[in-house]
N, C-alpha and C. Protein backbone atom coordinates (compact mmCIF):
# COMPACT_ATOMS: atom_id res chain seq x y z
N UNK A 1 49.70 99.74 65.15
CA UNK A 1 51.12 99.75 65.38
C UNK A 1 51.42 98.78 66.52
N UNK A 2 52.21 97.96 66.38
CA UNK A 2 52.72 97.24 67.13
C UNK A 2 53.79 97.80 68.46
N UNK A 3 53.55 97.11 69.75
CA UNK A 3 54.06 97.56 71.12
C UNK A 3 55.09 98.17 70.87
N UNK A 4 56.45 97.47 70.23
CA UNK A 4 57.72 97.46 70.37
C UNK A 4 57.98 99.15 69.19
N UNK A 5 56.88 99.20 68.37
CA UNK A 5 56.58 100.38 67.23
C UNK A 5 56.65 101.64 68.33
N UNK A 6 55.21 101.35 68.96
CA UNK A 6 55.08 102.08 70.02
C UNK A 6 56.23 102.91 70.74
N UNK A 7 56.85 102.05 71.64
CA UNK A 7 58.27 102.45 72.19
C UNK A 7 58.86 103.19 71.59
N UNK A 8 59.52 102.75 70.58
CA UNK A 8 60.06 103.32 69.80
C UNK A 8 60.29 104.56 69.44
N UNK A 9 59.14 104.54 68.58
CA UNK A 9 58.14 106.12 68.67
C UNK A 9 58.52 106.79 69.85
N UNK A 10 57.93 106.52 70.79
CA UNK A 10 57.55 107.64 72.28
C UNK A 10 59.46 107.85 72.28
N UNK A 11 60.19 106.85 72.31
CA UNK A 11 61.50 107.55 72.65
C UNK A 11 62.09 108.39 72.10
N UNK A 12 62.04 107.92 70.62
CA UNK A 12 62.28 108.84 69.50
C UNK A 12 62.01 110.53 69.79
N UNK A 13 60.41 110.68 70.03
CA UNK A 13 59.93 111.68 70.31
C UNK A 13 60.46 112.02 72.12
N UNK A 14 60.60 111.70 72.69
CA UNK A 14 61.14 112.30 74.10
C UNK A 14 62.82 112.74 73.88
N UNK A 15 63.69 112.02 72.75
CA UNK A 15 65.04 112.47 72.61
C UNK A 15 64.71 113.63 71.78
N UNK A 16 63.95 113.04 70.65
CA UNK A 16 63.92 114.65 70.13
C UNK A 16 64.12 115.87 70.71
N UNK A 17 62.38 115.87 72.21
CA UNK A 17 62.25 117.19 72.73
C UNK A 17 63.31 117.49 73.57
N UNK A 18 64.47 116.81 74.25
CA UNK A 18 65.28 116.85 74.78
C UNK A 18 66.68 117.79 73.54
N UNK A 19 66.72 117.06 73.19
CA UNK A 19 67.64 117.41 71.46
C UNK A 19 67.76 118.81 71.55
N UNK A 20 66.19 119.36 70.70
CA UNK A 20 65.68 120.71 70.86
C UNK A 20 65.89 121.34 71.79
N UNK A 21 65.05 120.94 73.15
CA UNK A 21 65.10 121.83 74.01
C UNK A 21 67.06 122.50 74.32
N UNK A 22 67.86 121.41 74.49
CA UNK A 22 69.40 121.55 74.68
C UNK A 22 69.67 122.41 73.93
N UNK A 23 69.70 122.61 72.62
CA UNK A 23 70.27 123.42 71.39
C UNK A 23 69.56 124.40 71.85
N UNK A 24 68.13 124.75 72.06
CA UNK A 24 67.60 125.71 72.47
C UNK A 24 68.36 126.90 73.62
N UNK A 25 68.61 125.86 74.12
CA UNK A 25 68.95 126.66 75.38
C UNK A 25 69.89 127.88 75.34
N UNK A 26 69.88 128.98 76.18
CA UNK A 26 70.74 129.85 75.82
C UNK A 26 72.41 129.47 76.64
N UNK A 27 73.28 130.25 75.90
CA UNK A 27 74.52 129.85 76.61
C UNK A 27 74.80 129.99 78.65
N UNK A 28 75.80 129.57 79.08
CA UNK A 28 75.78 130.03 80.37
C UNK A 28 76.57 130.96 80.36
N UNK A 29 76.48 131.92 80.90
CA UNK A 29 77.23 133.10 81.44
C UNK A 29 78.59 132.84 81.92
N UNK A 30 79.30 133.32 80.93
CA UNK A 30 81.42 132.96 81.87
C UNK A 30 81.32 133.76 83.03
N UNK A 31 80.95 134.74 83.49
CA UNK A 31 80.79 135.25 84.68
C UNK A 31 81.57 134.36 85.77
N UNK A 32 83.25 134.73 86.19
CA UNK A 32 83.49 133.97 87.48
C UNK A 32 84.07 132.78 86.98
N UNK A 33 84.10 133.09 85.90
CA UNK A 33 84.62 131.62 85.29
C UNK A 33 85.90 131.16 85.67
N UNK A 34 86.57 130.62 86.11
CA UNK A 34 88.41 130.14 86.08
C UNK A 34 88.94 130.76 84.52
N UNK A 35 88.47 131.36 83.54
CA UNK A 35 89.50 131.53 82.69
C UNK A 35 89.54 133.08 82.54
N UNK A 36 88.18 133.50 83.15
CA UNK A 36 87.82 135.04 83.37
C UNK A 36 89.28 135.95 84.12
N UNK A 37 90.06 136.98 83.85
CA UNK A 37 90.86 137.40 84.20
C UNK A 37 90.47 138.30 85.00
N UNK A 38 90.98 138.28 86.66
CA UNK A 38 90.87 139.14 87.80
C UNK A 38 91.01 140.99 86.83
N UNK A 39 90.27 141.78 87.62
CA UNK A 39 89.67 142.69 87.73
C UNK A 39 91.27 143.37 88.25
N UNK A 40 92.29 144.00 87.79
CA UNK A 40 93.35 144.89 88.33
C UNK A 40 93.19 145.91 88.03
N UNK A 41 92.12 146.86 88.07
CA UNK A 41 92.36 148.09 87.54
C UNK A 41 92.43 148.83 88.77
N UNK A 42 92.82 148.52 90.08
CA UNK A 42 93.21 149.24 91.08
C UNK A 42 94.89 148.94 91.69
N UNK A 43 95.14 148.43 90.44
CA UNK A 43 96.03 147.88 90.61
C UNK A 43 97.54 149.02 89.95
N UNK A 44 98.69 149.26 90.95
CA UNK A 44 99.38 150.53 90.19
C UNK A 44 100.10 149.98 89.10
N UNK A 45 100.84 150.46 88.08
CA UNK A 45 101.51 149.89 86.86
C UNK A 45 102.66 149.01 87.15
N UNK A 46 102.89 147.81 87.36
CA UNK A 46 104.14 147.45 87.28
C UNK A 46 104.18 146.61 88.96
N UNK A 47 102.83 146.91 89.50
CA UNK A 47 103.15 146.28 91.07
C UNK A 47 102.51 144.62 90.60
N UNK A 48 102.54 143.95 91.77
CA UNK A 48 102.16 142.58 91.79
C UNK A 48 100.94 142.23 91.28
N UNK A 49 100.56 142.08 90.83
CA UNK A 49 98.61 141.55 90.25
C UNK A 49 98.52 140.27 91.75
N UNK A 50 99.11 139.32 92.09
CA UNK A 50 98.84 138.62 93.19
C UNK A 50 99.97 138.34 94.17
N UNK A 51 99.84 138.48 95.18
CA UNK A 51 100.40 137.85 96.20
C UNK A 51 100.82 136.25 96.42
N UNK A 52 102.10 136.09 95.77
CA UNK A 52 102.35 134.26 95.57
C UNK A 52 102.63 133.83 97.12
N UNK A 53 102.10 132.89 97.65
CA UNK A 53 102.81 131.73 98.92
C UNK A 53 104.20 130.82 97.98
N UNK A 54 105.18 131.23 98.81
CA UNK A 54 106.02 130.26 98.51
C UNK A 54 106.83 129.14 99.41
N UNK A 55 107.21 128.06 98.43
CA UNK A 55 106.81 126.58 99.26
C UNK A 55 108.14 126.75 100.15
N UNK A 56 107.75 126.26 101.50
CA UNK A 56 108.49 126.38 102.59
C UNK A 56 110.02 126.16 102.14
N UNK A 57 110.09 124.79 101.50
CA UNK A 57 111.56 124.45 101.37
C UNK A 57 112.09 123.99 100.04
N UNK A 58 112.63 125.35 99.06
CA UNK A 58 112.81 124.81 98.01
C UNK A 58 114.56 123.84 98.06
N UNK A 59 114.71 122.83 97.45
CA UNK A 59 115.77 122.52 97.61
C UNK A 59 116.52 123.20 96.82
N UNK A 60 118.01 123.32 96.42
CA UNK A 60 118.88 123.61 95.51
C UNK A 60 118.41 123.95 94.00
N UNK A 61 118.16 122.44 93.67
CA UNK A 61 117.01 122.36 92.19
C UNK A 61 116.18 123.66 92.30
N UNK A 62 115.11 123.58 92.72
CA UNK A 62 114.08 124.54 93.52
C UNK A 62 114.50 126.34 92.93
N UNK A 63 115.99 126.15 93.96
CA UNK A 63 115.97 127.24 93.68
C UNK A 63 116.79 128.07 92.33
N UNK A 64 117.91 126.61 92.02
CA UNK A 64 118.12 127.16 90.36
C UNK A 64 116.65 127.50 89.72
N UNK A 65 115.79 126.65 89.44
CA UNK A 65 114.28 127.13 88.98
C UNK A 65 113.94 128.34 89.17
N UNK A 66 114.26 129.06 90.42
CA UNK A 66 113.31 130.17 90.91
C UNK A 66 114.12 131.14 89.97
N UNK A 67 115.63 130.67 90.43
CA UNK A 67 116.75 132.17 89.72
C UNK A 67 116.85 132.09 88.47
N UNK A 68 115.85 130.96 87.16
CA UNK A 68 116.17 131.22 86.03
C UNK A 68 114.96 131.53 85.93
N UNK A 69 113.83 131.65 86.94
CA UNK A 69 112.03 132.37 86.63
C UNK A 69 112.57 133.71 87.13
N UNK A 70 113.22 133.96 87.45
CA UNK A 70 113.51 135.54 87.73
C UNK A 70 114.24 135.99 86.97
N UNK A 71 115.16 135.67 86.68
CA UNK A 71 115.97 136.08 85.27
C UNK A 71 115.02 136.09 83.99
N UNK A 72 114.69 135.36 83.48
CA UNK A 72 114.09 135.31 81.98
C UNK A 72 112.30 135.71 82.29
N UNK A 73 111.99 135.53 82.78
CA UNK A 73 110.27 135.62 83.23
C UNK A 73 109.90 137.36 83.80
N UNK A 74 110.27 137.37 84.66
CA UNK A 74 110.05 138.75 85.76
C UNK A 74 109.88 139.37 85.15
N UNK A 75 110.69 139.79 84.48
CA UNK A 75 110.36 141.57 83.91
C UNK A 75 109.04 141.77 83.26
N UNK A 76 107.98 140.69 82.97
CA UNK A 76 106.78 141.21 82.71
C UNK A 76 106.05 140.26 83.69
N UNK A 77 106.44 138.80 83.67
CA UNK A 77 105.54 138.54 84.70
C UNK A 77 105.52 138.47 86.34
N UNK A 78 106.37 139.41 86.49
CA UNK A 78 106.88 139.72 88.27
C UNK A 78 107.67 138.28 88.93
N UNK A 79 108.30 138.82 89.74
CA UNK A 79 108.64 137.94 91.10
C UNK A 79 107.96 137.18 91.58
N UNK A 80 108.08 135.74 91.44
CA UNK A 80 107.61 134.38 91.49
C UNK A 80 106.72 134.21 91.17
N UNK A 81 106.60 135.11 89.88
CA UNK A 81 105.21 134.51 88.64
C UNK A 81 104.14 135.15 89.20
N UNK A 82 103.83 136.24 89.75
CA UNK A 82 102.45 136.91 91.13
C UNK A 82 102.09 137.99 89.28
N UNK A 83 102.60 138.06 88.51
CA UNK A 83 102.19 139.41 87.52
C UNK A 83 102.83 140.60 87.46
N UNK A 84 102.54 141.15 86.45
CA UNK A 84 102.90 142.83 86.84
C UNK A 84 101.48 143.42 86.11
N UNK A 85 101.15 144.37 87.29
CA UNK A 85 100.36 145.13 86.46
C UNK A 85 100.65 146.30 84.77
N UNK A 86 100.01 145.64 83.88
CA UNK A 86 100.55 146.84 82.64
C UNK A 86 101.66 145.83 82.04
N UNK A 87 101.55 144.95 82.38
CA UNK A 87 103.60 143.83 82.14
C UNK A 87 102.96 142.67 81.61
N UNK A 88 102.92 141.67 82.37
CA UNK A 88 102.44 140.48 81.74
C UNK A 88 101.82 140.35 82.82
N UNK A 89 100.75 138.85 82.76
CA UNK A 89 99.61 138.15 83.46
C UNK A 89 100.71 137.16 85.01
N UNK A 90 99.91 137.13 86.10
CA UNK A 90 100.51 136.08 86.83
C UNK A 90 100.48 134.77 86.12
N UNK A 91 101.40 134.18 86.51
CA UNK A 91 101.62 132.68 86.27
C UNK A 91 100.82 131.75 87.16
N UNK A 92 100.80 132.00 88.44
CA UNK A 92 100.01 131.40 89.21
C UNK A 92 98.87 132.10 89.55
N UNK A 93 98.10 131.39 88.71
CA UNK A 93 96.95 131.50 88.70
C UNK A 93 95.96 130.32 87.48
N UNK A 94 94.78 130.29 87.98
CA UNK A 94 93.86 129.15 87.40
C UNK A 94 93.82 128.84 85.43
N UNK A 95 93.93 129.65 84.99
CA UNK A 95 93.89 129.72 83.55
C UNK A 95 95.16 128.97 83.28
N UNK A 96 96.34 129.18 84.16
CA UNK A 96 97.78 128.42 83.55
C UNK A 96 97.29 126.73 83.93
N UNK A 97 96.58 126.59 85.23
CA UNK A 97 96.73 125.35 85.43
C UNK A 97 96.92 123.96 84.69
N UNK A 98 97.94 122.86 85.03
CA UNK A 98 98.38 121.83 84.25
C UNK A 98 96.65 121.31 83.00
N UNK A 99 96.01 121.06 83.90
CA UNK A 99 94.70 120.75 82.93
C UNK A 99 94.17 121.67 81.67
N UNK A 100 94.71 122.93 81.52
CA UNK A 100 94.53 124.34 81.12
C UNK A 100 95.65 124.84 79.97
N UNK A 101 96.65 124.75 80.41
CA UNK A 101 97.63 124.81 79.94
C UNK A 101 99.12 123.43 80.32
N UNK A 102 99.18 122.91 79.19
CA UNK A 102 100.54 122.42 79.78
C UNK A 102 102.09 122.15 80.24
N UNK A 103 102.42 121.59 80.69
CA UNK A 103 103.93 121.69 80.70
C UNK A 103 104.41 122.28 79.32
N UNK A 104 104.05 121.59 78.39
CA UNK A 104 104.92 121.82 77.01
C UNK A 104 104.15 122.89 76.41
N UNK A 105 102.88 123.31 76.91
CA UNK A 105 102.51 125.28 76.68
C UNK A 105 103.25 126.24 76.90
N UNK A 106 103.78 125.94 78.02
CA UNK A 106 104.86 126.75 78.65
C UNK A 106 106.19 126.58 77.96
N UNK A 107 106.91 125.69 77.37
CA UNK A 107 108.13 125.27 77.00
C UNK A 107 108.01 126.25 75.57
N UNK A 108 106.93 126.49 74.65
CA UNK A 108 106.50 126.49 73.45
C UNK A 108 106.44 128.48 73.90
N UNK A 109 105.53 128.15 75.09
CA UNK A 109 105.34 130.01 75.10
C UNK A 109 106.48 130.42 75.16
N UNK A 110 107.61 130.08 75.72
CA UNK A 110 108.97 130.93 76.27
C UNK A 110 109.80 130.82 74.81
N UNK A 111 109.98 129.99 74.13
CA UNK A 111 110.64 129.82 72.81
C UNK A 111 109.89 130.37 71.69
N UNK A 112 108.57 130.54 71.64
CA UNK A 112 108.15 130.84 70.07
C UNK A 112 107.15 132.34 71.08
N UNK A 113 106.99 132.60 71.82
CA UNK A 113 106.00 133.85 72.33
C UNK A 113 104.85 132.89 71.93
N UNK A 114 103.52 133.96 72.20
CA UNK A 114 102.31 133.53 72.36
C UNK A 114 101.20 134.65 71.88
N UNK A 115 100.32 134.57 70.96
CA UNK A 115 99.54 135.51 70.75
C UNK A 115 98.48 135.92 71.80
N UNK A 116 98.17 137.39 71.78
CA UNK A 116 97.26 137.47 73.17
C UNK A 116 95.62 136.87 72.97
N UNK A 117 95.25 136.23 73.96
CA UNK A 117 94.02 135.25 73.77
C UNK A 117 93.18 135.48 74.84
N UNK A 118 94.03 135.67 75.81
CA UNK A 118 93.13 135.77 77.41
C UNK A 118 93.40 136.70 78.66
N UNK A 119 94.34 137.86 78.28
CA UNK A 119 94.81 138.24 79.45
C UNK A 119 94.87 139.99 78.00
N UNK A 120 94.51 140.86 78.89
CA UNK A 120 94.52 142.46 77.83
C UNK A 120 95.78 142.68 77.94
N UNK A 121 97.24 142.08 78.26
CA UNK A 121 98.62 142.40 78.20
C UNK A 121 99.72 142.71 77.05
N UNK A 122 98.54 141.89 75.67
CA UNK A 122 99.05 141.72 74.36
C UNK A 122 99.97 140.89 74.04
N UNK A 123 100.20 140.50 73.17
CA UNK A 123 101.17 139.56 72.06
C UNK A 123 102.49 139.32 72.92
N UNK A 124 102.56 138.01 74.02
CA UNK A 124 104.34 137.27 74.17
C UNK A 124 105.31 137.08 73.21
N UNK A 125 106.47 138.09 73.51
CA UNK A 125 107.08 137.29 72.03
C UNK A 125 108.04 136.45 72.90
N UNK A 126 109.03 136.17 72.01
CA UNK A 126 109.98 135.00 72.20
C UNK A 126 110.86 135.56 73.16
N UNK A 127 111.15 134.82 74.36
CA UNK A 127 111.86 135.21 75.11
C UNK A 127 113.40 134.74 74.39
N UNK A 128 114.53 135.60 74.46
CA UNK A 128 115.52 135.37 74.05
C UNK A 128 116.67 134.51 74.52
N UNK A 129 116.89 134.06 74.14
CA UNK A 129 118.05 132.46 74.14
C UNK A 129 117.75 131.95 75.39
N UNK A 130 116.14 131.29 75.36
CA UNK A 130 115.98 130.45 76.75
C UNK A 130 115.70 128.80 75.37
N UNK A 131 115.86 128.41 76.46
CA UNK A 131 116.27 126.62 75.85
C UNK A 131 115.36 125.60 76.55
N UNK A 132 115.17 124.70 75.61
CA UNK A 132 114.09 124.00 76.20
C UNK A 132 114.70 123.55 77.66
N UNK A 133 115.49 123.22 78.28
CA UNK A 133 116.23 122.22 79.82
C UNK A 133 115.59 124.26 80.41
N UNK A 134 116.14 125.31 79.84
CA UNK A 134 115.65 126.82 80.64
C UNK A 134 113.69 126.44 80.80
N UNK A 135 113.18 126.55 80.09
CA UNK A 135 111.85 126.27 80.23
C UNK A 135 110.90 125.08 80.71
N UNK A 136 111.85 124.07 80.74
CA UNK A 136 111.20 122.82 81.64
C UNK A 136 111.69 123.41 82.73
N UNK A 137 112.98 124.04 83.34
CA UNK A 137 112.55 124.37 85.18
C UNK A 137 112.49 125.26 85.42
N UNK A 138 111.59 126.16 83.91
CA UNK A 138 110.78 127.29 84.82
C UNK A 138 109.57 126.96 85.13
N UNK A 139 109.50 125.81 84.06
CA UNK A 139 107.93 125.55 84.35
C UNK A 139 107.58 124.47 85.64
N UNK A 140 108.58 123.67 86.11
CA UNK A 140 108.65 123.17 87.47
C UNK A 140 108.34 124.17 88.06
N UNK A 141 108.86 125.67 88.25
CA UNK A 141 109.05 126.16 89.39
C UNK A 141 107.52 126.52 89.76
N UNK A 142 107.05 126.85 88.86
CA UNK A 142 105.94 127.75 87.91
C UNK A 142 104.42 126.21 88.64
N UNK A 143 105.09 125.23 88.31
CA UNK A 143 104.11 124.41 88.78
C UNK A 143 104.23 123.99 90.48
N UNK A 144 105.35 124.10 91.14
CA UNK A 144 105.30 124.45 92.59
C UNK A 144 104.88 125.37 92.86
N UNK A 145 105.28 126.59 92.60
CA UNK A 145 104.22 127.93 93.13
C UNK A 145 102.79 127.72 93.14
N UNK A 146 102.49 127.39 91.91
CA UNK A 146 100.76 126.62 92.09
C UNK A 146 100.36 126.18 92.76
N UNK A 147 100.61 124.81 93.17
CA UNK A 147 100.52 123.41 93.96
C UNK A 147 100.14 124.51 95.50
N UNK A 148 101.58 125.30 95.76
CA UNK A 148 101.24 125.60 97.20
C UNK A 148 100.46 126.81 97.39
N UNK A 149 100.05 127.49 95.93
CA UNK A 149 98.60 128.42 96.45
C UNK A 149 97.31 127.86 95.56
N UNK A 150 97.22 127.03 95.64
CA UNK A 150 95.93 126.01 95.85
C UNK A 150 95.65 125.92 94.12
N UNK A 151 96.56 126.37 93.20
CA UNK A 151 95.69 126.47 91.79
C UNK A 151 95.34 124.84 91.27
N UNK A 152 96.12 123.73 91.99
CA UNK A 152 95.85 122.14 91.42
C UNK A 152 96.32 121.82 92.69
């Protein structure tokens, strides 16, 4: 067999055992994962699942945002998106994040609901007569609350 045969060969056979070994491997453990949902079962029915920081100075904008996330949002997912226990999931928190979920996840969840996938709260339905201009600045608001408790 010729040198360049040689090579060949040996690489062939070193991707292989690499190949194998990878597929082999067993999965990693989600354990802790960012999409893993916090542990509330000490949590009472209906109180906060998290404690939100909110940003020092919302302007005007800001705060139309906040008073149409409290109007249409709250009643399951609490006061400035923190959760309700037994209600819906916080908003701020790592699983929503822009890379995770996006702007137009959010526009789509508030108009059509959302089947349950990641949070034991069950099936979002359609929030009623919110409009896409209602759901782009909830989801501003929704993405400032983030920003200033560290989720991006």
């Amino acid at each position: 067999m010729s040198r360049l045969g040689s090579i060949i060969t040996g690489v062939l056979a070193v991707g292989s055992g690499a190949l194998v070994r990878q597929v082999m491997r067993p999965a990693p453990s989600q354990t802790g994962h960012y999409t893993t949902p916090p542990n509330t079962s000490g949590i009472a029915e209906g109180a906060p699942i998290f404690e939100v920081k909110l940003p020092e100075n919302l302007a005007s904008l800001g705060q139309m945002r906040k008073r149409a996330s409290n109007t249409k949002c709250a009643s399951c997912h609490g006061t400035n998106a923190a959760g309700r226990e037994g209600k819906g999931p916080p908003l701020v928190h790592k699983i929503y994040k822009p890379s995770h979920h996006s702007d137009m996840a959010f526009v789509m969840a508030g108009k059509n609901g959302v089947r349950a996938h990641q949070w034991r709260f069950g099936t979002m339905p359609p929030v009623d007569g919110v409009t896409d201009t209602d759901m782009k600045a909830i989801t501003a608001y929704v993405r400032a609350l983030q920003k200033k408790n560290g989720i991006f």
